[in-house]
C-alpha atoms as a PDB file:
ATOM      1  CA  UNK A   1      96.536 119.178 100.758  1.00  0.00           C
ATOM      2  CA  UNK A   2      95.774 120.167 104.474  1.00  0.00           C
ATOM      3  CA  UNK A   3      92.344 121.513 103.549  1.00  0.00           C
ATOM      4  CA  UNK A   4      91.718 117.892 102.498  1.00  0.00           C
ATOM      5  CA  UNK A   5      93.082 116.814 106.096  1.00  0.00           C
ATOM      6  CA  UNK A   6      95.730 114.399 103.478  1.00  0.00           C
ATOM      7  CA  UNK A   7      99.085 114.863 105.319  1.00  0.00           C
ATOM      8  CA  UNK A   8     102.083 113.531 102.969  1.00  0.00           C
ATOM      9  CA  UNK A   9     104.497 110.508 103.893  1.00  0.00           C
ATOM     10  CA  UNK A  10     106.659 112.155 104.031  1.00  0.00           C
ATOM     11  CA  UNK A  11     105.321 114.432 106.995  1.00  0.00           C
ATOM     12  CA  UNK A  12     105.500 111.407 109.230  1.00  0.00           C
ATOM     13  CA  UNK A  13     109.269 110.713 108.459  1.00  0.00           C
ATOM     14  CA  UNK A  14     111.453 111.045 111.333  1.00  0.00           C
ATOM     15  CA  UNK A  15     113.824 113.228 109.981  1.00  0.00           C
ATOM     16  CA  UNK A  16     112.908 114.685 107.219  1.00  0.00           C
ATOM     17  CA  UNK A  17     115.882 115.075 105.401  1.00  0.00           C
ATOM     18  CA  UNK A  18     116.347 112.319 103.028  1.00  0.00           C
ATOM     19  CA  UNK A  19     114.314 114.141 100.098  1.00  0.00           C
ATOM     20  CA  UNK A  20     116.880 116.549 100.134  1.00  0.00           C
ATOM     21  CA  UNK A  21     119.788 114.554 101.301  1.00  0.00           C
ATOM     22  CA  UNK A  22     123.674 115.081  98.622  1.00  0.00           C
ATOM     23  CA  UNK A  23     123.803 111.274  99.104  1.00  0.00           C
ATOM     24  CA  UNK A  24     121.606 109.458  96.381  1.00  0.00           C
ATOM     25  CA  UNK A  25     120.823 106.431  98.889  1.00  0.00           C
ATOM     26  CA  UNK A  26     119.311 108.442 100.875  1.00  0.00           C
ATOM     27  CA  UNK A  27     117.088 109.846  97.763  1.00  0.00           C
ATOM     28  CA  UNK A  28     116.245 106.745  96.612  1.00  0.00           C
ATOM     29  CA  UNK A  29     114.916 105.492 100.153  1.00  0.00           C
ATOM     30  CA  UNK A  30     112.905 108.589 100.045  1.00  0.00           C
ATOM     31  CA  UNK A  31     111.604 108.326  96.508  1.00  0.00           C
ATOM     32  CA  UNK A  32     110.277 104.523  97.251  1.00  0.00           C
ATOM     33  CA  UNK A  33     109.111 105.707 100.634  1.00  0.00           C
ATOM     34  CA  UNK A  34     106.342 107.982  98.193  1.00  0.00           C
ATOM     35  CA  UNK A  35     104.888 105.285  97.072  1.00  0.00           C
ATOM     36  CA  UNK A  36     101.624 104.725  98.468  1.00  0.00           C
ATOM     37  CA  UNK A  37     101.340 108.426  99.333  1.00  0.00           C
ATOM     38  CA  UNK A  38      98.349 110.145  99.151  1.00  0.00           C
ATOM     39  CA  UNK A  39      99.502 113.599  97.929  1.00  0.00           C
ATOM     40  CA  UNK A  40     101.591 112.280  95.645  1.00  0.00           C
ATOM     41  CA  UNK A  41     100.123 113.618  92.600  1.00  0.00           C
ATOM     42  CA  UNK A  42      99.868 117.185  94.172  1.00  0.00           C
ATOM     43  CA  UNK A  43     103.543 116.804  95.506  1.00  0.00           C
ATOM     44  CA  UNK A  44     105.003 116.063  91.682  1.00  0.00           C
ATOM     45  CA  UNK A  45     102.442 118.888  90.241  1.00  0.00           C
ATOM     46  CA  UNK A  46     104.375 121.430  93.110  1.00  0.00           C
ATOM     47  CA  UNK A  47     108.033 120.485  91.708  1.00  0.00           C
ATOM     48  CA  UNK A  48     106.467 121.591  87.821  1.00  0.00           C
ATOM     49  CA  UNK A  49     104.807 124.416  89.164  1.00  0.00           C
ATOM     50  CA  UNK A  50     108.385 125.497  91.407  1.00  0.00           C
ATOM     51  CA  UNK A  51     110.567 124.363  88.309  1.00  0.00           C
ATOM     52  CA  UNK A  52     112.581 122.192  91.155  1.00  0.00           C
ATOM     53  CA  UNK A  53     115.881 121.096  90.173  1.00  0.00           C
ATOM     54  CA  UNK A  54     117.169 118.931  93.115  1.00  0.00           C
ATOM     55  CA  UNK A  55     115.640 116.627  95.806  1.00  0.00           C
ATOM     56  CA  UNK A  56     112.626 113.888  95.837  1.00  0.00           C
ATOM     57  CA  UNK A  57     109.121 115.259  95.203  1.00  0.00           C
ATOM     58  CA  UNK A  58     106.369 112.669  94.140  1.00  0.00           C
ATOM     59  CA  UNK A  59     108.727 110.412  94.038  1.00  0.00           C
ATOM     60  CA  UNK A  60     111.067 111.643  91.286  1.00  0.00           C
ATOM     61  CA  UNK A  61     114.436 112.507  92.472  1.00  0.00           C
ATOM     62  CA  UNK A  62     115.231 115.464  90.636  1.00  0.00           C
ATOM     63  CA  UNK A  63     118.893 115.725  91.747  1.00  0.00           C
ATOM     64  CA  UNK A  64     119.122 113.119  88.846  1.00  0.00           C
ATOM     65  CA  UNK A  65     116.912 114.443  86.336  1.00  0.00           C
ATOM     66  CA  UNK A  66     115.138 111.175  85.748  1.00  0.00           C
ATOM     67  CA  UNK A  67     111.932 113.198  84.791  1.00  0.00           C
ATOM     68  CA  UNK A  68     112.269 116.225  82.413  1.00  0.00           C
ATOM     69  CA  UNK A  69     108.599 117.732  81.146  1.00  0.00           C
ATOM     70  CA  UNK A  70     108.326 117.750  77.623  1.00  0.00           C
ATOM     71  CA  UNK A  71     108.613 121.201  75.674  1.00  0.00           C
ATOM     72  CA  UNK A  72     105.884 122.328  73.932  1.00  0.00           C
ATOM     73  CA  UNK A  73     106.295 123.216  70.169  1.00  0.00           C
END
């Protein structure tokens, strides 16, 4: 993402913290606040890659397991 000079919304967020905030509120401001990002597509392919189970990346909040992959057979 840097090499590209694309810096992520949520790099410009004041504190930081709602993407990995306990309260789901919080996640859900942070998950809209993706939109419009332009790493967002890298962002969600980094929480595959890192298997992440909690907190917003690309806009999915984890924490709630609204996205699961599907299994290969």
């Amino acid at each position: 993402m840097a090499e590209r000079g694309q810096r992520p919304r949520c790099g410009d967020w004041s504190e930081g913290g709602q993407w990995l905030s306990e309260d789901p509120e919080e996640r859900a401001a942070a998950a809209r606040w993706c939109s419009g990002c332009p790493v967002l597509l890298e962002c969600a392919q980094a929480a595959l890659d890192l298997k992440v189970t909690f907190g917003v990346w690309g806009g999915v909040d984890y924490t709630r397991r609204e996205y699961r992959p599907r299994q290969s057979t």
